[in-house]
PDB file of N, CA and C in Angstrom:
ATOM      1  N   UNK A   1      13.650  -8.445  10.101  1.00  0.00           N
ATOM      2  CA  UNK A   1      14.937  -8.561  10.736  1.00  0.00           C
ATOM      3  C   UNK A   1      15.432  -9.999  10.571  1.00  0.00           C
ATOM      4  N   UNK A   2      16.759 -10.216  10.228  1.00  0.00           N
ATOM      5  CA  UNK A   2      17.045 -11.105   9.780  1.00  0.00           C
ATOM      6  C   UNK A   2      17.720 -12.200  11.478  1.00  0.00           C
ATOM      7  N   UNK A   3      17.519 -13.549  11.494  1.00  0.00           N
ATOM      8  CA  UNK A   3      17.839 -14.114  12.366  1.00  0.00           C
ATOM      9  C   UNK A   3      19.107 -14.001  13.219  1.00  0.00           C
ATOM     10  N   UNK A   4      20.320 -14.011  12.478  1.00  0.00           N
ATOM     11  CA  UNK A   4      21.397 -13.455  13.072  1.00  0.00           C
ATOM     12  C   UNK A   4      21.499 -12.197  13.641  1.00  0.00           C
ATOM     13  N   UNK A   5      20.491 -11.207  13.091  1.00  0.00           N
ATOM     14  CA  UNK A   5      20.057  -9.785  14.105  1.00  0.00           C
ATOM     15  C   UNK A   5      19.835  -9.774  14.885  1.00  0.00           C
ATOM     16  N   UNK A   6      18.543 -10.936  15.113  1.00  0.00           N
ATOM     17  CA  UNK A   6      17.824 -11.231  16.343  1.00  0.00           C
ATOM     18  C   UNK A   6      18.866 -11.644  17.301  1.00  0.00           C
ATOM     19  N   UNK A   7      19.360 -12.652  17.063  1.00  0.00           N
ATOM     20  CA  UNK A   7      20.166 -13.246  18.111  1.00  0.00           C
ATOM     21  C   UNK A   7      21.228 -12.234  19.048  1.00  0.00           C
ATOM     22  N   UNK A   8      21.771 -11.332  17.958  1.00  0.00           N
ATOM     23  CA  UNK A   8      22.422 -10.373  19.067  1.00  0.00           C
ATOM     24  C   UNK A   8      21.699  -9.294  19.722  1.00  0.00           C
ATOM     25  N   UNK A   9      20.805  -9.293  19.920  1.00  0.00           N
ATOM     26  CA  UNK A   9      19.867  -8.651  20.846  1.00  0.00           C
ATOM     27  C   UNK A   9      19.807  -9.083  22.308  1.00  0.00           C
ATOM     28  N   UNK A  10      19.649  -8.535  23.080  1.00  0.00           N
ATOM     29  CA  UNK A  10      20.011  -8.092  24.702  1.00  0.00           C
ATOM     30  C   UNK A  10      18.298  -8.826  24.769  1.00  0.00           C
ATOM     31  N   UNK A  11      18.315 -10.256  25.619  1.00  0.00           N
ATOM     32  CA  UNK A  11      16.342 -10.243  26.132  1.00  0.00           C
ATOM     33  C   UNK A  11      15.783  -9.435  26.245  1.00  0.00           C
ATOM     34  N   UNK A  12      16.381  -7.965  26.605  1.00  0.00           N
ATOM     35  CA  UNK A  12      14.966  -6.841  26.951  1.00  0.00           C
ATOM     36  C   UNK A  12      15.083  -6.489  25.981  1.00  0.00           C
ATOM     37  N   UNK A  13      15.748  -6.307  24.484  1.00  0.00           N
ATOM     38  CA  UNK A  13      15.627  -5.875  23.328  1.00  0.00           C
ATOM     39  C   UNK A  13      14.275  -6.360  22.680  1.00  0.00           C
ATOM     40  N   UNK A  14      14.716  -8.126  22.741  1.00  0.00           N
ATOM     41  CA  UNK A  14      13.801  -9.281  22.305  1.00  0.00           C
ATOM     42  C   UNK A  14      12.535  -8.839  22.965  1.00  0.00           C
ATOM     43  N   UNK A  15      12.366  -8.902  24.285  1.00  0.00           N
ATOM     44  CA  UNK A  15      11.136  -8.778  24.837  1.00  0.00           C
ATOM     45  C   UNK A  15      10.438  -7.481  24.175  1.00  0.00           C
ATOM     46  N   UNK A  16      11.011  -6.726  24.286  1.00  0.00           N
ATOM     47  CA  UNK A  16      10.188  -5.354  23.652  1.00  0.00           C
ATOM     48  C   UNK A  16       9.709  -5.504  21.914  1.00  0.00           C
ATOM     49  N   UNK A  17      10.812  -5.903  21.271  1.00  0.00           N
ATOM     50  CA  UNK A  17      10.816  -6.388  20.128  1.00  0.00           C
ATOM     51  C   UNK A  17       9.283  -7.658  19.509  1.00  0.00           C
ATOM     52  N   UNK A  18       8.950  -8.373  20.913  1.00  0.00           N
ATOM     53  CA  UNK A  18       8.244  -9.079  20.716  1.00  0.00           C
ATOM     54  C   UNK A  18       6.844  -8.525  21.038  1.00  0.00           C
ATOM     55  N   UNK A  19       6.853  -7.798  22.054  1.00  0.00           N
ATOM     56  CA  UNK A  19       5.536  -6.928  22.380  1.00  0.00           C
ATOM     57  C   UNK A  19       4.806  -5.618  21.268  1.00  0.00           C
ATOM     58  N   UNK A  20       6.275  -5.441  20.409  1.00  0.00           N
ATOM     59  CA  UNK A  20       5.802  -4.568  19.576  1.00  0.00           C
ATOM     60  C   UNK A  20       4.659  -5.162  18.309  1.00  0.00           C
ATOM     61  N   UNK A  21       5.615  -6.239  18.276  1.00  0.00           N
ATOM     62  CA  UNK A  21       5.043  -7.382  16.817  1.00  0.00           C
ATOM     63  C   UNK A  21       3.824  -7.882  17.446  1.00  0.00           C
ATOM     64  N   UNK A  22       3.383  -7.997  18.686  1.00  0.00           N
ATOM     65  CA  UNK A  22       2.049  -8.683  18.949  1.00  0.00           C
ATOM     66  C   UNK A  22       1.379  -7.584  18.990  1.00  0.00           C
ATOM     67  N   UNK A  23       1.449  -6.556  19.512  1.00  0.00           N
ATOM     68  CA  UNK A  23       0.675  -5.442  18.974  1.00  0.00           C
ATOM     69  C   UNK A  23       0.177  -5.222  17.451  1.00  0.00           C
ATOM     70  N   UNK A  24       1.069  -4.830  16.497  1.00  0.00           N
ATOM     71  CA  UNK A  24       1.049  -4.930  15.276  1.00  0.00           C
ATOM     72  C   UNK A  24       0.356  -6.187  14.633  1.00  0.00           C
ATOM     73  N   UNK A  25       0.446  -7.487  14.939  1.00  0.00           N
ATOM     74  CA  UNK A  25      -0.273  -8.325  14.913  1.00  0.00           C
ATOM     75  C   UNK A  25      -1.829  -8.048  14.971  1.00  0.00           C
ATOM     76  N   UNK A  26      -2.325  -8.141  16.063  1.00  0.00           N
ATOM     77  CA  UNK A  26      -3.663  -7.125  17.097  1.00  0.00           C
ATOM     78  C   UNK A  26      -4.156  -6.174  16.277  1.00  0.00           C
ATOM     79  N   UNK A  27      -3.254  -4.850  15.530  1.00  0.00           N
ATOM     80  CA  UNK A  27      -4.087  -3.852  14.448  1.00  0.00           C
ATOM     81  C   UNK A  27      -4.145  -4.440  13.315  1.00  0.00           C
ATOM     82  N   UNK A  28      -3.371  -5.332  12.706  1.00  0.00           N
ATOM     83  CA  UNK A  28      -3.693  -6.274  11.111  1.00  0.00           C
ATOM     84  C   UNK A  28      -4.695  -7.186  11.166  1.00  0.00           C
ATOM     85  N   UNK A  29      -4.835  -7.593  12.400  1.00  0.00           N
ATOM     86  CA  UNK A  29      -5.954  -8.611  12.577  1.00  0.00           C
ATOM     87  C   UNK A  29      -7.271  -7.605  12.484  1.00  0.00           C
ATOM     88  N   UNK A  30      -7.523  -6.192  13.425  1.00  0.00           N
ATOM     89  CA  UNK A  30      -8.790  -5.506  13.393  1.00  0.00           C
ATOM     90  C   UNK A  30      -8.574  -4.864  12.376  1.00  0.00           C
ATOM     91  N   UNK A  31      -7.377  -4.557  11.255  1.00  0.00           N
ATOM     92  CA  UNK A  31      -7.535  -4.065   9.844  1.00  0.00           C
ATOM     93  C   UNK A  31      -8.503  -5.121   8.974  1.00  0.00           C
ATOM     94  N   UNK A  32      -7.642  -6.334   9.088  1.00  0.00           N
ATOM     95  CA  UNK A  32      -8.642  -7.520   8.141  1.00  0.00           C
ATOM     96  C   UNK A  32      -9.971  -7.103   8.480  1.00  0.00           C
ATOM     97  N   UNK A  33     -10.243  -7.502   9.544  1.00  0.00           N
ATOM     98  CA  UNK A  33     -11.720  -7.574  10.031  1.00  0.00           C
ATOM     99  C   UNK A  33     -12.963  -6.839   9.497  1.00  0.00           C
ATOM    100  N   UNK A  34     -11.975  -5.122   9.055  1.00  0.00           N
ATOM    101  CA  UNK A  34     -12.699  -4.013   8.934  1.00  0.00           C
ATOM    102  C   UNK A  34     -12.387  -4.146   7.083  1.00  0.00           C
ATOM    103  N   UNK A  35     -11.559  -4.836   6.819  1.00  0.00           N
ATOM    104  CA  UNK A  35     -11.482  -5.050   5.167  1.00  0.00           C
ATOM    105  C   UNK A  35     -10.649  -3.983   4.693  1.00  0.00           C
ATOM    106  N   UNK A  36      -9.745  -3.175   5.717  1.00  0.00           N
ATOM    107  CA  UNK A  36      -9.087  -2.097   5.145  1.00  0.00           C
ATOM    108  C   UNK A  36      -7.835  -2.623   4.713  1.00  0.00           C
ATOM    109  N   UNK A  37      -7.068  -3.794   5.238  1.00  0.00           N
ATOM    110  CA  UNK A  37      -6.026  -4.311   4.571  1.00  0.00           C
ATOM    111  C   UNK A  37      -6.116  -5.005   3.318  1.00  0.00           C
ATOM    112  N   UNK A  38      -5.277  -4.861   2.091  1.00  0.00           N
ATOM    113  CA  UNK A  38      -5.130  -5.718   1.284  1.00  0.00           C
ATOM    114  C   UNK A  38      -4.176  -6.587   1.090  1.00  0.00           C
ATOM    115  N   UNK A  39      -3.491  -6.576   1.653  1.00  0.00           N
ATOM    116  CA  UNK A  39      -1.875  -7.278   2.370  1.00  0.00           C
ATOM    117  C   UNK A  39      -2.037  -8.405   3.144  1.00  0.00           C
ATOM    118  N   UNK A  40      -2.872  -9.127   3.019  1.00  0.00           N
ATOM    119  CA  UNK A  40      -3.021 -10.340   4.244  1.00  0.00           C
ATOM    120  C   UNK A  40      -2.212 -10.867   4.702  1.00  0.00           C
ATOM    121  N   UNK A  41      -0.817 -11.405   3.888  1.00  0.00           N
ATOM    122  CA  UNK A  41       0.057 -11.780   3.783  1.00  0.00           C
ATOM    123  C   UNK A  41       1.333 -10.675   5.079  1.00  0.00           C
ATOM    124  N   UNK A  42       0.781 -10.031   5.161  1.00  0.00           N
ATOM    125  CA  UNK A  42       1.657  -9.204   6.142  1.00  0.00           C
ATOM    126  C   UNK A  42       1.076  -9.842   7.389  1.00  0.00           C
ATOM    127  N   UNK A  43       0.273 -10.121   7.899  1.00  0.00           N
ATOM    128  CA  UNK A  43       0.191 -10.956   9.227  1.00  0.00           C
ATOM    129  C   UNK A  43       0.951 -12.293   9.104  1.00  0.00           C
ATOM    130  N   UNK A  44       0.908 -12.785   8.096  1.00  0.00           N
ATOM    131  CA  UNK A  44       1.385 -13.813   7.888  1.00  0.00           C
ATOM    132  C   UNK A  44       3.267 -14.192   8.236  1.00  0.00           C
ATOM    133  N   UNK A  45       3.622 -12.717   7.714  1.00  0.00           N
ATOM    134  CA  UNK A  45       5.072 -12.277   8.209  1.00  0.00           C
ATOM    135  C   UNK A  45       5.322 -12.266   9.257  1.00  0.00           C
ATOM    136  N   UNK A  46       4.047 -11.135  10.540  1.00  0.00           N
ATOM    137  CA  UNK A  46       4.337 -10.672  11.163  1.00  0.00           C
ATOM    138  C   UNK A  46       4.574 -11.807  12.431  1.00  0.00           C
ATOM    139  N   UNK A  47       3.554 -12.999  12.054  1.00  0.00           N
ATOM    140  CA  UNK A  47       3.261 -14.279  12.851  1.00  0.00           C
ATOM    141  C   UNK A  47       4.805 -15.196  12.619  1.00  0.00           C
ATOM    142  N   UNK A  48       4.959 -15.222  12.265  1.00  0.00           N
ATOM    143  CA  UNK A  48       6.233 -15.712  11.615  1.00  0.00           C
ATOM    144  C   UNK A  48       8.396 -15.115  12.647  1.00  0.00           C
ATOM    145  N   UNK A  49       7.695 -14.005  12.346  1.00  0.00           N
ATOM    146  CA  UNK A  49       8.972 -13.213  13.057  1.00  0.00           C
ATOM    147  C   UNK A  49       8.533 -13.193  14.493  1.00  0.00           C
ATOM    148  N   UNK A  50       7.544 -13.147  15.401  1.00  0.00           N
ATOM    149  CA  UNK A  50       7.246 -13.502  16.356  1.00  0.00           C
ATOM    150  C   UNK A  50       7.534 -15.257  16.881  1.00  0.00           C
ATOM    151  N   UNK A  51       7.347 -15.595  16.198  1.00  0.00           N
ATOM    152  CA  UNK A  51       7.914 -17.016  16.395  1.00  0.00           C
ATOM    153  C   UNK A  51       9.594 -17.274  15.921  1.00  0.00           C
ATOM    154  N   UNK A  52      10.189 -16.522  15.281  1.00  0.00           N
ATOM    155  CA  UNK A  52      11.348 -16.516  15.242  1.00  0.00           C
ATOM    156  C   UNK A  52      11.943 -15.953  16.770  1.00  0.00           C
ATOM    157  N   UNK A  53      11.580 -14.709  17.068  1.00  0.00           N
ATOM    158  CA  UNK A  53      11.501 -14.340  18.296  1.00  0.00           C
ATOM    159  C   UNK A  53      11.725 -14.735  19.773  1.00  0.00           C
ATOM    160  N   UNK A  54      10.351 -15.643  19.916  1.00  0.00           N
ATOM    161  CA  UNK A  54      10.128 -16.873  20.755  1.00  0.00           C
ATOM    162  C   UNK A  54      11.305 -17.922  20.380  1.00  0.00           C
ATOM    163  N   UNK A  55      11.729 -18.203  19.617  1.00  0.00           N
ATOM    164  CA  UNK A  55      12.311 -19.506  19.509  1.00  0.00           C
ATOM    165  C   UNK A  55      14.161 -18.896  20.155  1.00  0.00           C
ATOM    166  N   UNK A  56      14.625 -17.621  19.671  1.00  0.00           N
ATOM    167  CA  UNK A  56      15.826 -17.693  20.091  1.00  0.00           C
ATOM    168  C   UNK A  56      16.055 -16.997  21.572  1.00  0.00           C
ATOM    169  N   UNK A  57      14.727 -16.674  22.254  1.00  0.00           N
ATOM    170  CA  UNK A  57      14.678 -16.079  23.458  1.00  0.00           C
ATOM    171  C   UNK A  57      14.245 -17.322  24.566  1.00  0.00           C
ATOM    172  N   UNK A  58      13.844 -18.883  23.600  1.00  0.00           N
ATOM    173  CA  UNK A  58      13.705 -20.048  24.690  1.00  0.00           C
ATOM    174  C   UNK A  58      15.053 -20.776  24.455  1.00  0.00           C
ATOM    175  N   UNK A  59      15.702 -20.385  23.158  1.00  0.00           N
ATOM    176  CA  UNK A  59      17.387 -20.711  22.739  1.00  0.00           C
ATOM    177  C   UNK A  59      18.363 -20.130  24.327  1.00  0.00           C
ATOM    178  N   UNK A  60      17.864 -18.672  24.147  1.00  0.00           N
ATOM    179  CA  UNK A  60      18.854 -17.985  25.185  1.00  0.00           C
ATOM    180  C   UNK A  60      18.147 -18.683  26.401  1.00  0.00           C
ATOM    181  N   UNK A  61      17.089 -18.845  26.713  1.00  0.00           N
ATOM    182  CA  UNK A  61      17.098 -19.241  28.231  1.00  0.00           C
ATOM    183  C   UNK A  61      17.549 -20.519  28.581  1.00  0.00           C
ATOM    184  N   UNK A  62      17.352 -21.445  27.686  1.00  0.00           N
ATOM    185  CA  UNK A  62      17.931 -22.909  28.123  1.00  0.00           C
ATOM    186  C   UNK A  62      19.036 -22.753  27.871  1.00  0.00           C
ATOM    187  N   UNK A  63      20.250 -22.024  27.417  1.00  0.00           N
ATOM    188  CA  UNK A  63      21.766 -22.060  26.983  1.00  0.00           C
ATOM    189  C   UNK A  63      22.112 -21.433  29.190  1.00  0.00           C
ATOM    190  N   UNK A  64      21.583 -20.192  29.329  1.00  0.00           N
ATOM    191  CA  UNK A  64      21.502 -19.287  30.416  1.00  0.00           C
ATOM    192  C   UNK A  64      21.569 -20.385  31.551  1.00  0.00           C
ATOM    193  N   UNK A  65      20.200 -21.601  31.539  1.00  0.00           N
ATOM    194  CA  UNK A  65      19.716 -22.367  32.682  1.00  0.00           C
ATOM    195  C   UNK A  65      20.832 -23.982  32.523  1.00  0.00           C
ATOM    196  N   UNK A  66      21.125 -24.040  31.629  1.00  0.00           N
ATOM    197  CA  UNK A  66      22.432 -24.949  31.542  1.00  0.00           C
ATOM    198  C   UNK A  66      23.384 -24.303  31.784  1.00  0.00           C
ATOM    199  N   UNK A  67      23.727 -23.122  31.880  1.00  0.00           N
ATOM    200  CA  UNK A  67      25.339 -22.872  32.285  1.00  0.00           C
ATOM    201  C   UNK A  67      25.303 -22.952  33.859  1.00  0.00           C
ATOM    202  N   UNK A  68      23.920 -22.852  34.480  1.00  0.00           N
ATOM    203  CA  UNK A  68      23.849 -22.953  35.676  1.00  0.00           C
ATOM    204  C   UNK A  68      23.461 -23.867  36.811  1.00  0.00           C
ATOM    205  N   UNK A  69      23.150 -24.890  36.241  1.00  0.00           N
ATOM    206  CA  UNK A  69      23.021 -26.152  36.259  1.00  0.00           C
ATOM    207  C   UNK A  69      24.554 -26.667  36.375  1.00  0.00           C
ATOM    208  N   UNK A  70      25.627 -26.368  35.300  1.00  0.00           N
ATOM    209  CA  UNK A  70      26.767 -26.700  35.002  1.00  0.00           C
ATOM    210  C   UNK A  70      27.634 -25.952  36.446  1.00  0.00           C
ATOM    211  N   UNK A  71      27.309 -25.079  36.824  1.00  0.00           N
ATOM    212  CA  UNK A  71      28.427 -24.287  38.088  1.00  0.00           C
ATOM    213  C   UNK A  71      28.313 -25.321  38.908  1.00  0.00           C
ATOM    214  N   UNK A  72      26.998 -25.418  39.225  1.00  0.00           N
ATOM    215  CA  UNK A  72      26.719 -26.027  40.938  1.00  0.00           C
ATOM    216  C   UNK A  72      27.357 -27.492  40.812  1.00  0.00           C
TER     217      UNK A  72
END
């Protein structure tokens, strides 16, 4: 999913979105382990878009906690 996707996503989109990928993460990691993946490089993605993830869901909260800061 491309970054500008991400961003229009609703936090509970993101949040779910992010729980899915750490899961998926979790079975590529016990795939390696067991030697059934040949794709290593797909964790490598998957670590990656999770941190894309994280980064525009601590974007949305400090934009959220400055507008409110800004009322009072």
């Amino acid at each position: 999913m491309k970054v500008n996707e991400l961003r229009q996503l609703s936090m509970a989109d993101l949040n779910k979105k992010l729980q899915e990928l750490r899961n998926k993460t979790r079975e590529l990691r016990f795939s390696i382990a067991n030697n059934q993946l040949s794709h290593v490089k797909d964790l490598d993605k998957t670590k990656k878009e999770i941190a894309r993830i994280l980064t525009i869901i601590n974007q949305k909260r400090s934009v959220s906690e400055g507008q409110s800061v800004e009322a009072k």
